[in-house]
PDB file of N, CA and C in Angstrom:
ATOM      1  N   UNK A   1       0.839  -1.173   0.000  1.00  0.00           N
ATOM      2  CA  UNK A   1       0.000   0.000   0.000  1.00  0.00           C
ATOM      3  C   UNK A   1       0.886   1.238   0.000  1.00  0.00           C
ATOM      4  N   UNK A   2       0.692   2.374  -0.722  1.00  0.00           N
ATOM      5  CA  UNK A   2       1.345   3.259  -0.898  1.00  0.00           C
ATOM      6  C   UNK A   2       1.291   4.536   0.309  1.00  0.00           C
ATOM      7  N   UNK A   3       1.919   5.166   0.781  1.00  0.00           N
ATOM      8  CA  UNK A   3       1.791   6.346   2.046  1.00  0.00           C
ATOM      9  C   UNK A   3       0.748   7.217   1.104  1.00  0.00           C
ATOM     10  N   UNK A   4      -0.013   7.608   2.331  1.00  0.00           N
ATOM     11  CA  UNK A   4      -0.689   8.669   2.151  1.00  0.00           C
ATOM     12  C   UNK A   4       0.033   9.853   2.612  1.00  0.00           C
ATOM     13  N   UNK A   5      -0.085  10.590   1.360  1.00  0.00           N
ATOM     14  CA  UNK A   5       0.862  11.935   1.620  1.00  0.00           C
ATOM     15  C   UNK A   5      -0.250  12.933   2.116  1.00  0.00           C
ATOM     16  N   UNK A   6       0.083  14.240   2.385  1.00  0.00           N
ATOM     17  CA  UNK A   6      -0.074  15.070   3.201  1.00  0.00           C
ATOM     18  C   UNK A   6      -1.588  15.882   2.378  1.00  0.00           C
ATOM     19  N   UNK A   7      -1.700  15.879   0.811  1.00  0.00           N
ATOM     20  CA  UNK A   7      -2.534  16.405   0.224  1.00  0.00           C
ATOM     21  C   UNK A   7      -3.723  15.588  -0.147  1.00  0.00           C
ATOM     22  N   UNK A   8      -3.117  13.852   0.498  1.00  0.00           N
ATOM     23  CA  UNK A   8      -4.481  12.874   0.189  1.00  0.00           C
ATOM     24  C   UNK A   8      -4.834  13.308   1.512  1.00  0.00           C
ATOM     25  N   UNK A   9      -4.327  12.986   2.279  1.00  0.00           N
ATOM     26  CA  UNK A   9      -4.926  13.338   3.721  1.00  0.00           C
ATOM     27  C   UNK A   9      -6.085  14.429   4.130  1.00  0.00           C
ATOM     28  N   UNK A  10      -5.472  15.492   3.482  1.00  0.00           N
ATOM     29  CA  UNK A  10      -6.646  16.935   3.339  1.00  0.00           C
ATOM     30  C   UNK A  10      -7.516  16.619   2.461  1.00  0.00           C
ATOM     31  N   UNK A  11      -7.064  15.761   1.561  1.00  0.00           N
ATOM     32  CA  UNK A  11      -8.707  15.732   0.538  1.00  0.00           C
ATOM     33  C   UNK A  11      -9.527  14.560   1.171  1.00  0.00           C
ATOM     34  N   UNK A  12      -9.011  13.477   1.903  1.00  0.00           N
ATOM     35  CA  UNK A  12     -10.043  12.712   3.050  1.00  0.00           C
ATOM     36  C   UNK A  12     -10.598  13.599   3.808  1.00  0.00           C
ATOM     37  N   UNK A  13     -10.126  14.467   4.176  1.00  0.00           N
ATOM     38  CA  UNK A  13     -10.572  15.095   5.955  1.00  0.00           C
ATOM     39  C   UNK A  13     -11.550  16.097   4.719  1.00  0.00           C
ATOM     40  N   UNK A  14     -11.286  16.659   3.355  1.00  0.00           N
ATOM     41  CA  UNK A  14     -12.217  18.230   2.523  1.00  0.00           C
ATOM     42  C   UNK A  14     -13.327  17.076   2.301  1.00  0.00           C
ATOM     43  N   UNK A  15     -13.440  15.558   1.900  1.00  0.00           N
ATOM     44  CA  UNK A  15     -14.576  14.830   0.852  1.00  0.00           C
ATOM     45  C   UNK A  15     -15.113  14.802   2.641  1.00  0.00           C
ATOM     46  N   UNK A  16     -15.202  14.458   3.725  1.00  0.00           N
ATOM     47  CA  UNK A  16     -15.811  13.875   4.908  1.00  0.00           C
ATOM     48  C   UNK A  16     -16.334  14.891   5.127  1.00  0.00           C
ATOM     49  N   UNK A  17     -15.950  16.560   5.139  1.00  0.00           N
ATOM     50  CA  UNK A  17     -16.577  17.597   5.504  1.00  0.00           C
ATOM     51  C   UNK A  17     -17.280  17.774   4.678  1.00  0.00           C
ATOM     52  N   UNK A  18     -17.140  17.655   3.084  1.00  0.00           N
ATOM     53  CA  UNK A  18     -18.064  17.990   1.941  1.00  0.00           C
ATOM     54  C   UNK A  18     -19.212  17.105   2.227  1.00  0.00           C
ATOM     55  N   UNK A  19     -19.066  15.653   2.668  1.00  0.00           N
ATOM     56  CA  UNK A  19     -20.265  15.030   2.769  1.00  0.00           C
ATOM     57  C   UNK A  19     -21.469  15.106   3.766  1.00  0.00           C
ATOM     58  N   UNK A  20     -20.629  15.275   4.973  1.00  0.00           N
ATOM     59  CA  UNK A  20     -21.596  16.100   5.792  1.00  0.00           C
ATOM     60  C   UNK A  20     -22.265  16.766   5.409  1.00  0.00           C
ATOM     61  N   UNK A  21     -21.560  18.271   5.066  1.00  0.00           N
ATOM     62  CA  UNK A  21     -22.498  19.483   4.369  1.00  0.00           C
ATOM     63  C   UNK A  21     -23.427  19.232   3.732  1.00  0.00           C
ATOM     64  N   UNK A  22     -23.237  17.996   2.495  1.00  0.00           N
ATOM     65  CA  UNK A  22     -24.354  17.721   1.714  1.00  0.00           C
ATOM     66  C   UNK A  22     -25.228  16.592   1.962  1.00  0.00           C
ATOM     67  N   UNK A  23     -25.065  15.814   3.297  1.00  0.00           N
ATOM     68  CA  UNK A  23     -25.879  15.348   4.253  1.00  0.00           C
ATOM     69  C   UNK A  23     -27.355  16.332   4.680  1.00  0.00           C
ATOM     70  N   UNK A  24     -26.249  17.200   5.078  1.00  0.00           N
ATOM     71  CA  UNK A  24     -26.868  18.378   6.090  1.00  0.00           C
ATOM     72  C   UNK A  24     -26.502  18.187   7.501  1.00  0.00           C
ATOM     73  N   UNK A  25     -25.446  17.502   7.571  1.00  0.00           N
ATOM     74  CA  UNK A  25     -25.050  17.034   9.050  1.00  0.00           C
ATOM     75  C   UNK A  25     -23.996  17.474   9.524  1.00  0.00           C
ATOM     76  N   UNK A  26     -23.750  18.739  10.008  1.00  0.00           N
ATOM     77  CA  UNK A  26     -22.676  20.050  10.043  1.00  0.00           C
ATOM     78  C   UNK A  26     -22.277  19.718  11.394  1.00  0.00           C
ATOM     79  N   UNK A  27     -20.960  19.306  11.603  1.00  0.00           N
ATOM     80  CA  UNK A  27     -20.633  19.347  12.952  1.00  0.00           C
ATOM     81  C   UNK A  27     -20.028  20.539  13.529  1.00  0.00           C
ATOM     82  N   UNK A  28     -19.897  20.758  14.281  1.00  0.00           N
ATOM     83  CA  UNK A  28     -19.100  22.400  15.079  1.00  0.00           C
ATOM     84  C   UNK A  28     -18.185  21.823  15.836  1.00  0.00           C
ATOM     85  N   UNK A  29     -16.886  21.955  15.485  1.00  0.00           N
ATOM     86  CA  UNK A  29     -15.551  22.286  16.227  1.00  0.00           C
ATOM     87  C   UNK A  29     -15.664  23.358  16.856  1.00  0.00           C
ATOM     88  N   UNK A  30     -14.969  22.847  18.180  1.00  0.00           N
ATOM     89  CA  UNK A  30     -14.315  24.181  19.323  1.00  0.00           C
ATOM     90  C   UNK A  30     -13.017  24.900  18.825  1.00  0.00           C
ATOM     91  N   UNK A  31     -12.810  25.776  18.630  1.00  0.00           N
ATOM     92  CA  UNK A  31     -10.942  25.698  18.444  1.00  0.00           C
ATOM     93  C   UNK A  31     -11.098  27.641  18.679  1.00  0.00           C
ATOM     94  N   UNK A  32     -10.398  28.330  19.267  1.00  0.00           N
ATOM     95  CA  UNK A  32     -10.374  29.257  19.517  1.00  0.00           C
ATOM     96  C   UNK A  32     -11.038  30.138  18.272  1.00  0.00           C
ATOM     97  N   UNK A  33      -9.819  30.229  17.301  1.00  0.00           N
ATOM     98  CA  UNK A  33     -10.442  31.035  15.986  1.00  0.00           C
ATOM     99  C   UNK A  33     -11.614  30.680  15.294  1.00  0.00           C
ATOM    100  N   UNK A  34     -12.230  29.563  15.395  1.00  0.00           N
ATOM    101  CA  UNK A  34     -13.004  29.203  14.398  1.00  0.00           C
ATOM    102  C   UNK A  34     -14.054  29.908  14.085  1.00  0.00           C
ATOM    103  N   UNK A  35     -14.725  30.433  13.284  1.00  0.00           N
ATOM    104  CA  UNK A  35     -15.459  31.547  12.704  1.00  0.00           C
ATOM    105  C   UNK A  35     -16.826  30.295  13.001  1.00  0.00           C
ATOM    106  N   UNK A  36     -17.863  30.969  13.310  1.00  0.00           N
ATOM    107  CA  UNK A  36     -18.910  30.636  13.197  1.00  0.00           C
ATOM    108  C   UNK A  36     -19.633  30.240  11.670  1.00  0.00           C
ATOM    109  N   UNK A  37     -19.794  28.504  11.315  1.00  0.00           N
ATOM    110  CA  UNK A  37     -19.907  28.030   9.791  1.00  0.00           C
ATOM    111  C   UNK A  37     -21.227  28.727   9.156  1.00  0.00           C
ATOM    112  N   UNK A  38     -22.056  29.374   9.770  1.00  0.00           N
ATOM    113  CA  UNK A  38     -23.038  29.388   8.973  1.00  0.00           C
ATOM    114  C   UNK A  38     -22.725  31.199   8.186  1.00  0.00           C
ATOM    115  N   UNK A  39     -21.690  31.612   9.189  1.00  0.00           N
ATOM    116  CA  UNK A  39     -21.508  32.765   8.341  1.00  0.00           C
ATOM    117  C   UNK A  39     -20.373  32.893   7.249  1.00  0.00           C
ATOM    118  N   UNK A  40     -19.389  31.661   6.727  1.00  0.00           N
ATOM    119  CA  UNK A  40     -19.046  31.359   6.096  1.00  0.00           C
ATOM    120  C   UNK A  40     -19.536  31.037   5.142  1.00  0.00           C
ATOM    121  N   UNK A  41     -20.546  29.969   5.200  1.00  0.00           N
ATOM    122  CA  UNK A  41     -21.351  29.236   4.188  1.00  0.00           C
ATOM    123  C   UNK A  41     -22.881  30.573   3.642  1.00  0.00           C
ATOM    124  N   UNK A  42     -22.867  31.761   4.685  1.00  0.00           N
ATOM    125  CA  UNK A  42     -23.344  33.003   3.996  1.00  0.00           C
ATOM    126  C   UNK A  42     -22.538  33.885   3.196  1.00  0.00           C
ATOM    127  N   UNK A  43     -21.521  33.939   3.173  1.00  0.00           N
ATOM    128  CA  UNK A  43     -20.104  34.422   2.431  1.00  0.00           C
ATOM    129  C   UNK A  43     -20.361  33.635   1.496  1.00  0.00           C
ATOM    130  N   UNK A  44     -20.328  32.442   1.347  1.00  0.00           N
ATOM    131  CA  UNK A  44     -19.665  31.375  -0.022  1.00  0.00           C
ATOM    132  C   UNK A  44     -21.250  31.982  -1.035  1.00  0.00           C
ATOM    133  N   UNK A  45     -22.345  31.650  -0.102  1.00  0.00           N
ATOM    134  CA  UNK A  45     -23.758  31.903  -1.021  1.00  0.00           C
ATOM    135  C   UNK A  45     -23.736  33.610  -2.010  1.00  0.00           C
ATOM    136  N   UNK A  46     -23.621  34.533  -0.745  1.00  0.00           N
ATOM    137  CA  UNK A  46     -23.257  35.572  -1.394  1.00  0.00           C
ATOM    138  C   UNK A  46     -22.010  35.662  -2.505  1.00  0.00           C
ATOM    139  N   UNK A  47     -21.045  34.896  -2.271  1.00  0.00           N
ATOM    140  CA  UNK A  47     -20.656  34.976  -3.641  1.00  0.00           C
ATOM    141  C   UNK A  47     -20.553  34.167  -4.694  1.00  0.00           C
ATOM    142  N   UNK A  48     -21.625  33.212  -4.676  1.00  0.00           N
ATOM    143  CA  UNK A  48     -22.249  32.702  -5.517  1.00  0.00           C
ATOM    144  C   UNK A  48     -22.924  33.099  -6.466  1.00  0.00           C
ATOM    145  N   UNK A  49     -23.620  34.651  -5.848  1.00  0.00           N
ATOM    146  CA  UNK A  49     -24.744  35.050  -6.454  1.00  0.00           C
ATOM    147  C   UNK A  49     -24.361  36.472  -7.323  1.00  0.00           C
ATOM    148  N   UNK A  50     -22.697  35.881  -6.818  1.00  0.00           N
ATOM    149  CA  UNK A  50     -22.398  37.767  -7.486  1.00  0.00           C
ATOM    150  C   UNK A  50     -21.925  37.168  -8.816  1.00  0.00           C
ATOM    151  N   UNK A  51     -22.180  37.883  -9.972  1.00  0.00           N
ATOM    152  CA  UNK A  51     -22.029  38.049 -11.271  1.00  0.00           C
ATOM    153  C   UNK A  51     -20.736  38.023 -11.413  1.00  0.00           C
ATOM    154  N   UNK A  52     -20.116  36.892 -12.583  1.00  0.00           N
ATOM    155  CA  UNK A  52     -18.942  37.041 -13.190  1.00  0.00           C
ATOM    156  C   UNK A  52     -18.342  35.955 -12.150  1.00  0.00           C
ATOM    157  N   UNK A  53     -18.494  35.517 -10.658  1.00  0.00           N
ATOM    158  CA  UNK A  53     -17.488  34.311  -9.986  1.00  0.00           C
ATOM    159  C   UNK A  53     -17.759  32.825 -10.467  1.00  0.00           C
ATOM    160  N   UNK A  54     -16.485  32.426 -11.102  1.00  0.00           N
ATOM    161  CA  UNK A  54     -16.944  31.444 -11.928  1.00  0.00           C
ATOM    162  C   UNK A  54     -17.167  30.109 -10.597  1.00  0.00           C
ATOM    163  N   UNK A  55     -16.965  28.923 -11.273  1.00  0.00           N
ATOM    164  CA  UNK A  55     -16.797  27.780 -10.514  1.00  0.00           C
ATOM    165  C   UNK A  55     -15.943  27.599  -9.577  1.00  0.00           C
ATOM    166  N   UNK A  56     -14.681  27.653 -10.439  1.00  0.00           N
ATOM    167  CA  UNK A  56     -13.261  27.530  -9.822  1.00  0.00           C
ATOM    168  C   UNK A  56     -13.408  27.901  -9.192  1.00  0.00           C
ATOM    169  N   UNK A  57     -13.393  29.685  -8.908  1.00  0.00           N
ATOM    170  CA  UNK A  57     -13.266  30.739  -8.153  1.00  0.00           C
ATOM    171  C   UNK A  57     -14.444  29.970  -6.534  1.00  0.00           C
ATOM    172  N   UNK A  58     -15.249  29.666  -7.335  1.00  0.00           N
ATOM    173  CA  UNK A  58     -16.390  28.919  -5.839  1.00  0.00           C
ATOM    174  C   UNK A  58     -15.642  27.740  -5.348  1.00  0.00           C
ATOM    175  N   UNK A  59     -15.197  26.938  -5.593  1.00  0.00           N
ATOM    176  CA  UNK A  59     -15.075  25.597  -5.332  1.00  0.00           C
ATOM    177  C   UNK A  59     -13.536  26.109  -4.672  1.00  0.00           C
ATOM    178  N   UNK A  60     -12.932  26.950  -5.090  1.00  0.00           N
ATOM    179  CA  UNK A  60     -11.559  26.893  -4.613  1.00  0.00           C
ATOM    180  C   UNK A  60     -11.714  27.947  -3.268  1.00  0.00           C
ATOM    181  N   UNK A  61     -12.609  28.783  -3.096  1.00  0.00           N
ATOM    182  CA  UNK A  61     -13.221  29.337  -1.742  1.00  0.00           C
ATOM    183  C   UNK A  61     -13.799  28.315  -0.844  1.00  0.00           C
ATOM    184  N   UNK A  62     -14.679  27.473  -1.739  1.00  0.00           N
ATOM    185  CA  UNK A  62     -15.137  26.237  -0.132  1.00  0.00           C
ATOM    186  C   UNK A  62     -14.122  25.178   0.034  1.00  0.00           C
ATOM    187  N   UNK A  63     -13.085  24.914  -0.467  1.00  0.00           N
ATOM    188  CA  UNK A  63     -11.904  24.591  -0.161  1.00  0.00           C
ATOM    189  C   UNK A  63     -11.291  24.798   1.035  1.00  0.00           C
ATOM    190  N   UNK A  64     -10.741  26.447   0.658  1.00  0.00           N
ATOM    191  CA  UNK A  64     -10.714  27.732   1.810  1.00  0.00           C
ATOM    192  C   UNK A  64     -10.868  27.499   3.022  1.00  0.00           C
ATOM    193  N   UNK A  65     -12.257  27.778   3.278  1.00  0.00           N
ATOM    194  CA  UNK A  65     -12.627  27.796   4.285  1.00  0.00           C
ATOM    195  C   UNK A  65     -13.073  26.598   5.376  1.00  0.00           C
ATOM    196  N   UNK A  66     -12.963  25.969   4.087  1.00  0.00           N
ATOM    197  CA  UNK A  66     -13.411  24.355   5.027  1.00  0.00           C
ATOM    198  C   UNK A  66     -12.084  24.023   5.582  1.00  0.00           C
ATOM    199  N   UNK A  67     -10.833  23.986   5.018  1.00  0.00           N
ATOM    200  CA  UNK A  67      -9.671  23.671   5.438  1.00  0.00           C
ATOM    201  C   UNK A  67      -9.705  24.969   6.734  1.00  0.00           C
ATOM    202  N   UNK A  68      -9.783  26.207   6.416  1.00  0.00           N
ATOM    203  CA  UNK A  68      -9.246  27.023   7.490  1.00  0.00           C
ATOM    204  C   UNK A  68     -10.054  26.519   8.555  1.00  0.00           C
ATOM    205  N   UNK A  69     -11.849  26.095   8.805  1.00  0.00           N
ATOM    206  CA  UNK A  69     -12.460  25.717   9.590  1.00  0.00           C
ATOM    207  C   UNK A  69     -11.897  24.666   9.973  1.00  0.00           C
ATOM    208  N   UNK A  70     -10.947  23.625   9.680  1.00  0.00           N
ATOM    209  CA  UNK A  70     -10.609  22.214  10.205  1.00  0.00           C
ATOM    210  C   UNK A  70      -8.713  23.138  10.960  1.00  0.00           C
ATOM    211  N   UNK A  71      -8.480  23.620  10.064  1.00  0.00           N
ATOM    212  CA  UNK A  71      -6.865  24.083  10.785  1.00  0.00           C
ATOM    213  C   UNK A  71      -6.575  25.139  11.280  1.00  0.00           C
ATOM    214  N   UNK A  72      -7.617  26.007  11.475  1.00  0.00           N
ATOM    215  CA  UNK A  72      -7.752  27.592  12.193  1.00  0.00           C
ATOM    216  C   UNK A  72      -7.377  28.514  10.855  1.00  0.00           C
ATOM    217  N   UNK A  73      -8.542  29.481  11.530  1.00  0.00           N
ATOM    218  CA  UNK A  73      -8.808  31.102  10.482  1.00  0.00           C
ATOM    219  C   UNK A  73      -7.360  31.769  10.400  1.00  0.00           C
ATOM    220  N   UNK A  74      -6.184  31.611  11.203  1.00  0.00           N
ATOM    221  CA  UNK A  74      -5.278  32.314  11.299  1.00  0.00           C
ATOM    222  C   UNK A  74      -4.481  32.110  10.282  1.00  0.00           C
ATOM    223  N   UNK A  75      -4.588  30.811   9.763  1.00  0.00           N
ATOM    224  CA  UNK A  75      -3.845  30.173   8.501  1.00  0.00           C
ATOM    225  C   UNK A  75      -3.970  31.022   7.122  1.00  0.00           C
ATOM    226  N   UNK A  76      -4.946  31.478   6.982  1.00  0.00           N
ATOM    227  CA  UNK A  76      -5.554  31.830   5.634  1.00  0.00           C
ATOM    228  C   UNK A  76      -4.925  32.678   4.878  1.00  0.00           C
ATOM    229  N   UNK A  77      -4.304  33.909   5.499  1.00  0.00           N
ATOM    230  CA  UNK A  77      -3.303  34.912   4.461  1.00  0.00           C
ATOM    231  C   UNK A  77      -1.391  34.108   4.352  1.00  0.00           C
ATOM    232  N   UNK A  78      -1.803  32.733   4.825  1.00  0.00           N
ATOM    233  CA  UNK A  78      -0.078  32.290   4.811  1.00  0.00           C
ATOM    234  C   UNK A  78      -0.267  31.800   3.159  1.00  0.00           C
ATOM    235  N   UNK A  79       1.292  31.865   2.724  1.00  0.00           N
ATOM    236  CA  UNK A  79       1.256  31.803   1.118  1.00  0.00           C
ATOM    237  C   UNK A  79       1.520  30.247   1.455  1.00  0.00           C
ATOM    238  N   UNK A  80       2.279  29.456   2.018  1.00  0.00           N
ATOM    239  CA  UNK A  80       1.794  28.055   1.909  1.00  0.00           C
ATOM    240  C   UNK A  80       0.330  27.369   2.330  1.00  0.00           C
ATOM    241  N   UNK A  81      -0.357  27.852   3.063  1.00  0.00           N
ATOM    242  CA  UNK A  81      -1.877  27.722   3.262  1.00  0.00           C
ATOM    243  C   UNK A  81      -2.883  27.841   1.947  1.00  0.00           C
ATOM    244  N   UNK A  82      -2.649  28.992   1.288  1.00  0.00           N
ATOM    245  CA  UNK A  82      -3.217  28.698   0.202  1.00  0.00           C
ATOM    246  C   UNK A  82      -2.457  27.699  -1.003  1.00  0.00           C
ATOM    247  N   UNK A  83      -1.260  27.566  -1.332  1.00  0.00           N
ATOM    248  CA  UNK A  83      -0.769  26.844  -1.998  1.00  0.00           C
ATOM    249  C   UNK A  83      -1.626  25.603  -1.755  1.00  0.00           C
ATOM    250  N   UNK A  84      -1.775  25.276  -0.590  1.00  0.00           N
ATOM    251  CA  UNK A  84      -2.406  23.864  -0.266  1.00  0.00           C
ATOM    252  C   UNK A  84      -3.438  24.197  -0.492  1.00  0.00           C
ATOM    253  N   UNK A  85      -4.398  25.007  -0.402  1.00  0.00           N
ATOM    254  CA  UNK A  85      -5.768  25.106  -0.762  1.00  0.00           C
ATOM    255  C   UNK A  85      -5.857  25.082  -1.934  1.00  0.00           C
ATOM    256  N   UNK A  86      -5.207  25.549  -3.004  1.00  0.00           N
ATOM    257  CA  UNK A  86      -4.981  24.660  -4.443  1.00  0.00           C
ATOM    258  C   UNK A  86      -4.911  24.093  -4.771  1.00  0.00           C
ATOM    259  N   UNK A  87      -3.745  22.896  -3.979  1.00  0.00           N
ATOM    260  CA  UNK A  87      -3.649  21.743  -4.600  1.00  0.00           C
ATOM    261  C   UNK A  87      -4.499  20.786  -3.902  1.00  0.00           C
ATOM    262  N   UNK A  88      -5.505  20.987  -3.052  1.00  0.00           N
ATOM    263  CA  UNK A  88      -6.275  20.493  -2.866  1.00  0.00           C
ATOM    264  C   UNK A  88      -7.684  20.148  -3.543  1.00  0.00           C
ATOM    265  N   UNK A  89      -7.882  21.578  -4.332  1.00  0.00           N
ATOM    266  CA  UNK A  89      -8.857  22.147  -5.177  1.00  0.00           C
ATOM    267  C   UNK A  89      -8.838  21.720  -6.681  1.00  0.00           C
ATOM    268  N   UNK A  90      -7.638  21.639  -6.869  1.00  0.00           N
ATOM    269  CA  UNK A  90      -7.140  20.627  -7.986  1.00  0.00           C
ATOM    270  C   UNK A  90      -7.369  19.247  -8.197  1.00  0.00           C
ATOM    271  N   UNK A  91      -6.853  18.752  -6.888  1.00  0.00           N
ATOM    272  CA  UNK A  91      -7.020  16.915  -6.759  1.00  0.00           C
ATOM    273  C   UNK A  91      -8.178  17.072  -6.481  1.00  0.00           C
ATOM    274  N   UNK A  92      -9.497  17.954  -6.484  1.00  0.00           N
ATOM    275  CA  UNK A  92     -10.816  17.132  -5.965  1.00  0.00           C
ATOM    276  C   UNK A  92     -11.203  17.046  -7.450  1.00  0.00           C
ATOM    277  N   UNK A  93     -11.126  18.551  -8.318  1.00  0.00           N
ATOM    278  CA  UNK A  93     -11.412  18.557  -9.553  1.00  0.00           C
ATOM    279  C   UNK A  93     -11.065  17.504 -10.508  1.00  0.00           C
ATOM    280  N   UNK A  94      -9.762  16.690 -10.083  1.00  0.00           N
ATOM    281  CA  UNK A  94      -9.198  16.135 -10.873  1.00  0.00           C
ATOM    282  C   UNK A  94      -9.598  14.452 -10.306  1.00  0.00           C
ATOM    283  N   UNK A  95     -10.261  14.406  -9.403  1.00  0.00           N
ATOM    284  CA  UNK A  95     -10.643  13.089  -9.078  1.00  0.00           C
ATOM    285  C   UNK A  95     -12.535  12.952  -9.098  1.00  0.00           C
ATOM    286  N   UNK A  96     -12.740  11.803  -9.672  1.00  0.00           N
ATOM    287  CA  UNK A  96     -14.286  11.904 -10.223  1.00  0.00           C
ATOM    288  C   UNK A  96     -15.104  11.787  -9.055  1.00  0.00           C
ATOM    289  N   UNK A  97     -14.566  11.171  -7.881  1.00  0.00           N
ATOM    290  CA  UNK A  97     -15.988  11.351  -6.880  1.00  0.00           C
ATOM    291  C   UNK A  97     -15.590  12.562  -6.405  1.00  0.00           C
ATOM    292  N   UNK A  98     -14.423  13.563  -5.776  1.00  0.00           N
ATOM    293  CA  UNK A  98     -14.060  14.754  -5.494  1.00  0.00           C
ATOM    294  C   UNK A  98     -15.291  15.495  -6.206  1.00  0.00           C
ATOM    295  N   UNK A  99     -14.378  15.648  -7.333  1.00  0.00           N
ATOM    296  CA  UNK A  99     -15.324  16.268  -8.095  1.00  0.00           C
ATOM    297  C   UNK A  99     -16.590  16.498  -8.569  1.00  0.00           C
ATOM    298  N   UNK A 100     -17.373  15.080  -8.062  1.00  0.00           N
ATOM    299  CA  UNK A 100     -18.683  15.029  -8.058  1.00  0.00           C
ATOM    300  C   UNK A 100     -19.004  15.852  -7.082  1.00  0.00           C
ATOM    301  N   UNK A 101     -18.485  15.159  -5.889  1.00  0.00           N
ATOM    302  CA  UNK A 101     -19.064  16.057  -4.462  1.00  0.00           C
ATOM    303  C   UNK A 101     -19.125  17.893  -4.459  1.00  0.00           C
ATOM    304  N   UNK A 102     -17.963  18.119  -4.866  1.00  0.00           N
ATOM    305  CA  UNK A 102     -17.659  19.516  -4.582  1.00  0.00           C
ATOM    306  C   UNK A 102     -18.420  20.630  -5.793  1.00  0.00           C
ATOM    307  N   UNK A 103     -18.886  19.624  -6.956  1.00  0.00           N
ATOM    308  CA  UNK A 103     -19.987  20.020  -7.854  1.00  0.00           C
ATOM    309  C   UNK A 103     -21.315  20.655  -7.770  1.00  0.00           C
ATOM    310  N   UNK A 104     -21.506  19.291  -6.427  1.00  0.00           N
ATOM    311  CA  UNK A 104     -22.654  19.443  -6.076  1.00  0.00           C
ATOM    312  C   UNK A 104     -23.262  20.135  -4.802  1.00  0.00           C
ATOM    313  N   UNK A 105     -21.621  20.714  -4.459  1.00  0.00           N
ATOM    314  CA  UNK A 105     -22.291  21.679  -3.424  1.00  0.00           C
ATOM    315  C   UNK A 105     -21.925  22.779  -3.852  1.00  0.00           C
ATOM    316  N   UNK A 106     -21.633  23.108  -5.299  1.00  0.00           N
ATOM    317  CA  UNK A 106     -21.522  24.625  -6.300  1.00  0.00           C
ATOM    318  C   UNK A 106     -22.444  24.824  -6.515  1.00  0.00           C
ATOM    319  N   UNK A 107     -23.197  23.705  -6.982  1.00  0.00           N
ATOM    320  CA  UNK A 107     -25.032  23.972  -7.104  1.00  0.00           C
ATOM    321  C   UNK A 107     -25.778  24.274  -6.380  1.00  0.00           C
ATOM    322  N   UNK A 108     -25.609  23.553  -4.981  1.00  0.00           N
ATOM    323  CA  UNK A 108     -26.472  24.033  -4.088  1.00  0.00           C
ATOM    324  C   UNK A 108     -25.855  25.469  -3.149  1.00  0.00           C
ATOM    325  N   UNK A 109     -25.005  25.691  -3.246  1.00  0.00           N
ATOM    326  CA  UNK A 109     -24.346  27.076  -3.500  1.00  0.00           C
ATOM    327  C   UNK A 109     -25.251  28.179  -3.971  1.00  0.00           C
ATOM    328  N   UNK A 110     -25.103  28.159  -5.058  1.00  0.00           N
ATOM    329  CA  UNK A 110     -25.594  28.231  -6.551  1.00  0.00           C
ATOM    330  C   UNK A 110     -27.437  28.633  -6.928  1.00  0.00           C
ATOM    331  N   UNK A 111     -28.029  27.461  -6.040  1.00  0.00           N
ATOM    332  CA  UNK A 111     -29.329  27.471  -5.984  1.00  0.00           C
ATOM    333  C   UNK A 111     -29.664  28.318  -4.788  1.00  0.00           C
ATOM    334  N   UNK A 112     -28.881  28.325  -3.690  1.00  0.00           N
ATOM    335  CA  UNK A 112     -29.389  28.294  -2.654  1.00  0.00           C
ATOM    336  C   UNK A 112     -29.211  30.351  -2.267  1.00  0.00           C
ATOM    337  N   UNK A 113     -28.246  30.676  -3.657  1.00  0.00           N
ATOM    338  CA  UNK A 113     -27.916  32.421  -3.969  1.00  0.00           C
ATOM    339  C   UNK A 113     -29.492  33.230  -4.500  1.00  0.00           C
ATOM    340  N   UNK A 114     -30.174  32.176  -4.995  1.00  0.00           N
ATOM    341  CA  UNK A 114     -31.548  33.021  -5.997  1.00  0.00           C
ATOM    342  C   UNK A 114     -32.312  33.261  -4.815  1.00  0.00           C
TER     343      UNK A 114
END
């Protein structure tokens, strides 16, 4: 069996949080910084609904924030923090159930902006 490196690892821990979400079964972590999720997931809607943000641009924000919600808000302006939020955003795009999942919460994103 091959090691799981450090960017499969985050895309287990991004597909388990994505599935929840699209459960509807949102758990709440304690952790000092953690921003309260529903005003995140009002951020992601609002910019869902703004004109001209494509997919990417969505899918690579709930990336974002789902990682900063699992590793603390303080992370977010570090230039290796986002590097990883890329290549995370990449391997979901680039893997077919990833990519299913994180599709389908662009839509309901998406739907949930009108």
């Amino acid at each position: 069996m091959d090691p799981i490196s450090q960017v499969d690892q985050l895309a287990l821990i991004l597909r388990q949080r994505i599935l929840e979400q699209s459960k509807g079964r949102v758990t709440k972590r304690k952790t000092p910084d953690s921003e309260p999720r529903t005003s995140w997931v009002a951020g992601l809607r609002a910019m869902a609904a703004t004109e001209g943000v494509d997919d990417h641009q969505l899918r690579r924000t709930l990336v974002q924030n789902i990682l900063a919600d699992q590793f603390g808000h303080g992370l977010v302006n570090e230039t290796k923090f986002q590097q990883v939020v890329e290549r995370v955003t990449e391997a979901l795009e680039a893997d077919k159930a990833g990519s299913t999942l994180i599709d389908r919460c662009v839509v309901e994103l998406r739907g949930g902006a009108r």
